[in-house]
C-alpha atoms as a PDB file:
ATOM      1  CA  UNK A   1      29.281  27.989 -33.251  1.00  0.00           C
ATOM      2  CA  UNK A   2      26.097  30.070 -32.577  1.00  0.00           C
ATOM      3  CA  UNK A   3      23.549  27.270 -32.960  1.00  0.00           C
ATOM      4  CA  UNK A   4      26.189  25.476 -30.639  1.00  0.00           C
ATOM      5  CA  UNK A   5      25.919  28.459 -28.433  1.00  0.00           C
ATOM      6  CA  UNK A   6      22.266  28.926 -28.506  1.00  0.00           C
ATOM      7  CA  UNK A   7      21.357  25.439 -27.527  1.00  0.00           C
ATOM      8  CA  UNK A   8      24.065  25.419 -24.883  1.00  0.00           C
ATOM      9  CA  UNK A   9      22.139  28.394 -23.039  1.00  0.00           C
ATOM     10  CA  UNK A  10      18.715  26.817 -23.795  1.00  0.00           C
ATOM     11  CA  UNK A  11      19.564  23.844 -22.411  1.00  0.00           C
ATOM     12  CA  UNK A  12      21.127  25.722 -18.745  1.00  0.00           C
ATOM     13  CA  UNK A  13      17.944  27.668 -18.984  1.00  0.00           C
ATOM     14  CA  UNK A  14      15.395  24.671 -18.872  1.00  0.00           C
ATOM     15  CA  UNK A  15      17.565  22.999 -16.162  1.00  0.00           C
ATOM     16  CA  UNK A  16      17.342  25.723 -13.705  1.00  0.00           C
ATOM     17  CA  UNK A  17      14.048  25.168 -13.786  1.00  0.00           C
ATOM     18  CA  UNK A  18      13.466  22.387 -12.784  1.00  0.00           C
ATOM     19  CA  UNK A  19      13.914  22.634  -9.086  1.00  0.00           C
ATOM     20  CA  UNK A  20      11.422  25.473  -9.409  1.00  0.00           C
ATOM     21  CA  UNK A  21       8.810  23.079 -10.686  1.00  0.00           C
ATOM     22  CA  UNK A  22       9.766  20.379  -7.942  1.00  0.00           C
ATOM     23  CA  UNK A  23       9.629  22.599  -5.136  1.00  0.00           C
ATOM     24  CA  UNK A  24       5.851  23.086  -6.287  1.00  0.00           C
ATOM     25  CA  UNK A  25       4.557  19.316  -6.033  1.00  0.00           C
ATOM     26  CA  UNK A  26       2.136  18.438  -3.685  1.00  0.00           C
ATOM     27  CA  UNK A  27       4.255  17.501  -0.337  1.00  0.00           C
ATOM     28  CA  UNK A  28       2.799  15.855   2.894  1.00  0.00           C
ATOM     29  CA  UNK A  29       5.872  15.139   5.125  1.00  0.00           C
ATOM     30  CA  UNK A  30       5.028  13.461   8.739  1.00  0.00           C
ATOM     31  CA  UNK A  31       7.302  13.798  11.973  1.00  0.00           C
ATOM     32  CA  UNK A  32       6.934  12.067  15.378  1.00  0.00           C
ATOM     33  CA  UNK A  33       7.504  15.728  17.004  1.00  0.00           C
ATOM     34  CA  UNK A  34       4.078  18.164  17.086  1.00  0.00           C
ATOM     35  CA  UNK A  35       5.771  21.104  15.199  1.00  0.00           C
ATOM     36  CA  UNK A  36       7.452  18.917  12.280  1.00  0.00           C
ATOM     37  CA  UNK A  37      10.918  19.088  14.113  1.00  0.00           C
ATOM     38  CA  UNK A  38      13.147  16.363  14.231  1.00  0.00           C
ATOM     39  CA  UNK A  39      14.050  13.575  12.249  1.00  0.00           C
ATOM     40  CA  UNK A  40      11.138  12.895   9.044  1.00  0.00           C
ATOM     41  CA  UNK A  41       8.601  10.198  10.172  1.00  0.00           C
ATOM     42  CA  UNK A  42       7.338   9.773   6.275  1.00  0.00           C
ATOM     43  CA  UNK A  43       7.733  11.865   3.583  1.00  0.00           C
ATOM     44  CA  UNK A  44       5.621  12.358   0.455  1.00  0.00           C
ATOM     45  CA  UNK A  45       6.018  14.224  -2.396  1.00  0.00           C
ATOM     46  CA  UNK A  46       5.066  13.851  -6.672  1.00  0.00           C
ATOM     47  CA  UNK A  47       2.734  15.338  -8.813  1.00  0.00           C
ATOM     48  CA  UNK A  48       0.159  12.410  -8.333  1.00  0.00           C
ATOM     49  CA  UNK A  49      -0.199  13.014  -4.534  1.00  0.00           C
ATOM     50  CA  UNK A  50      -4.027  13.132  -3.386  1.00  0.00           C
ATOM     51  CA  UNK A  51      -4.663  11.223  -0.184  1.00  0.00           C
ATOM     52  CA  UNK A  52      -1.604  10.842   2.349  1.00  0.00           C
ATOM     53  CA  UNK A  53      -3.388   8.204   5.352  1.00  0.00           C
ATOM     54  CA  UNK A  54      -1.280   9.536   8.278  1.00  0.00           C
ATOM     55  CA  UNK A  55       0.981   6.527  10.411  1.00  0.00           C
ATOM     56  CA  UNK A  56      -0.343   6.474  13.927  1.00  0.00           C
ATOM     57  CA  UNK A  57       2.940   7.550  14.952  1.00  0.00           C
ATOM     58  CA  UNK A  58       2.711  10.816  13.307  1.00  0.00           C
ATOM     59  CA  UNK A  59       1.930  14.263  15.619  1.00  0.00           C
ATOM     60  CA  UNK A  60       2.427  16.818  12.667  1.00  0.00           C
ATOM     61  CA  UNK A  61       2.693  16.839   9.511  1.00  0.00           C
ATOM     62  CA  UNK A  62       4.394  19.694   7.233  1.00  0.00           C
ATOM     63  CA  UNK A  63       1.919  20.779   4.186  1.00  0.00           C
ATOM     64  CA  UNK A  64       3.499  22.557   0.549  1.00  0.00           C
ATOM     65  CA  UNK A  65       2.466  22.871  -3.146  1.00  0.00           C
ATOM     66  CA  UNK A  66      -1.714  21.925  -2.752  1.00  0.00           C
ATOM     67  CA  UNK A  67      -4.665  22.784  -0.949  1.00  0.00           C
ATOM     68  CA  UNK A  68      -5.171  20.344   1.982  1.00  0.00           C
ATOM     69  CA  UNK A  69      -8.080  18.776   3.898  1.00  0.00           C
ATOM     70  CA  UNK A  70      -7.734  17.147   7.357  1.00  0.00           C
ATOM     71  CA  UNK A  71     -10.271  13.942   7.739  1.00  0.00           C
ATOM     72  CA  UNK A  72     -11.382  12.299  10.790  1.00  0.00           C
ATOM     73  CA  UNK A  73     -10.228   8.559   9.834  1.00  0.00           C
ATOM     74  CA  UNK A  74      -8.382   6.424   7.079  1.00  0.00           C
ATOM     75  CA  UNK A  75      -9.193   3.264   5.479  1.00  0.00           C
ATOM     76  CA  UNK A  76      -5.798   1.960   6.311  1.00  0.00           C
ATOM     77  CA  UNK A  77      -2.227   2.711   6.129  1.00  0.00           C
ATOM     78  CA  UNK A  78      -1.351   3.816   2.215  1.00  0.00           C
ATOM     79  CA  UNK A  79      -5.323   3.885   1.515  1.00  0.00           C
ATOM     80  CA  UNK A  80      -7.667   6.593   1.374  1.00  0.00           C
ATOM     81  CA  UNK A  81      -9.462   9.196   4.022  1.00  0.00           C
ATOM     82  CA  UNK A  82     -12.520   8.652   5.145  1.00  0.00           C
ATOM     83  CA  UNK A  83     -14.683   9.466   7.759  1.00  0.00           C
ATOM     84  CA  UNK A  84     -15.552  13.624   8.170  1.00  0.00           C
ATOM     85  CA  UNK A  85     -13.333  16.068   6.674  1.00  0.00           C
ATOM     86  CA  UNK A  86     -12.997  18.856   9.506  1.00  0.00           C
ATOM     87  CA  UNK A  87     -10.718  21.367   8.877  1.00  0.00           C
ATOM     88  CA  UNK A  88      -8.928  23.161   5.707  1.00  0.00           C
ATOM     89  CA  UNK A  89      -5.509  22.806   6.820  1.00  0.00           C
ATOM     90  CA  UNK A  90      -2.696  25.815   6.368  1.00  0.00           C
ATOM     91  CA  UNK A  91       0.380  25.148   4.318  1.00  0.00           C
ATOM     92  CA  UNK A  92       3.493  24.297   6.424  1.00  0.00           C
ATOM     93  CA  UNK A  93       3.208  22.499   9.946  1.00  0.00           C
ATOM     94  CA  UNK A  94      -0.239  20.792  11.066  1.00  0.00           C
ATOM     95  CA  UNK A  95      -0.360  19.380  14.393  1.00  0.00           C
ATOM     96  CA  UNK A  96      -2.571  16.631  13.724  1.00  0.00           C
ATOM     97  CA  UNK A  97      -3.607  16.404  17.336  1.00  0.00           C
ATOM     98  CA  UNK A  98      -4.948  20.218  17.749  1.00  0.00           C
ATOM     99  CA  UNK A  99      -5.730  21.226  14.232  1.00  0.00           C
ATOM    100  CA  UNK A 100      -8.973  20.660  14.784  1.00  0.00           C
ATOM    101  CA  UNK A 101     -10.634  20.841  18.407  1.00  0.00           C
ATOM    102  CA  UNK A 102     -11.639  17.290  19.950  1.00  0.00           C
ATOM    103  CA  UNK A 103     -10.607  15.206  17.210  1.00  0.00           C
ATOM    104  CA  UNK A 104      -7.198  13.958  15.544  1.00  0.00           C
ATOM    105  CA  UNK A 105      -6.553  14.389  12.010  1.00  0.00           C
ATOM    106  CA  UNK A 106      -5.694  10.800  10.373  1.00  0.00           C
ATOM    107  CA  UNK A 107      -5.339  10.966   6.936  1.00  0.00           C
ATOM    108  CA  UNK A 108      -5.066  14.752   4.589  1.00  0.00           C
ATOM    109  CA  UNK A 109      -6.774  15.035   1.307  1.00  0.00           C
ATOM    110  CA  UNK A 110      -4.926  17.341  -2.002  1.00  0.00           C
ATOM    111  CA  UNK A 111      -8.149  19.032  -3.141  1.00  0.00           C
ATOM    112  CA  UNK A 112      -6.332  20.524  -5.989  1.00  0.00           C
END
């Protein structure tokens, strides 16, 4: 009964955490809105996240779980930034429009 018990509470302890280790994957989620209110445009989120190209629709985008890097252009929808990087952006909401003066930010790089 105590080996039973033992891998009974093992077993409750690993699952709790693992919405700990979710909530701390790289997440780039894009909304319509400019402060990442509303309905989700496109949402990202896993371990192997590195460049997120931003849809043209997209006025913010809401940052967790990474360093990010706001570029200046994208290859293409789903392919990599390009152009200048211009601004280290803060975790939680971007407005891509105003993050960084004069230009929009397209695509965000994980520099983690």
């Amino acid at each position: 009964m105590q080996s039973f018990l033992s891998i009974l509470a093992a077993a409750l302890i690993a699952g709790s955490a693992i919405p700990a280790v979710q909530a701390a994957l790289p997440k780039a989620n894009e909304y319509k809105s400019s402060d990442c209110s509303g309905a989700l445009n496109y949402g990202h989120h896993s371990a192997l996240l590195g460049d997120v190209t931003m849809d043209d629709t997209t006025h913010s985008v809401y940052l967790a779980g990474a360093n990010w890097v706001g570029f200046s252009d994208k290859t293409g929808n789903g392919g990599k930034c390009s152009g200048s990087a211009l601004t280290v952006l803060q975790g939680e909401c971007n407005n891509l429009d105003t993050a960084h003066p004069g230009k929009r930010i397209k695509c965000v790089r994980n520099i983690d």
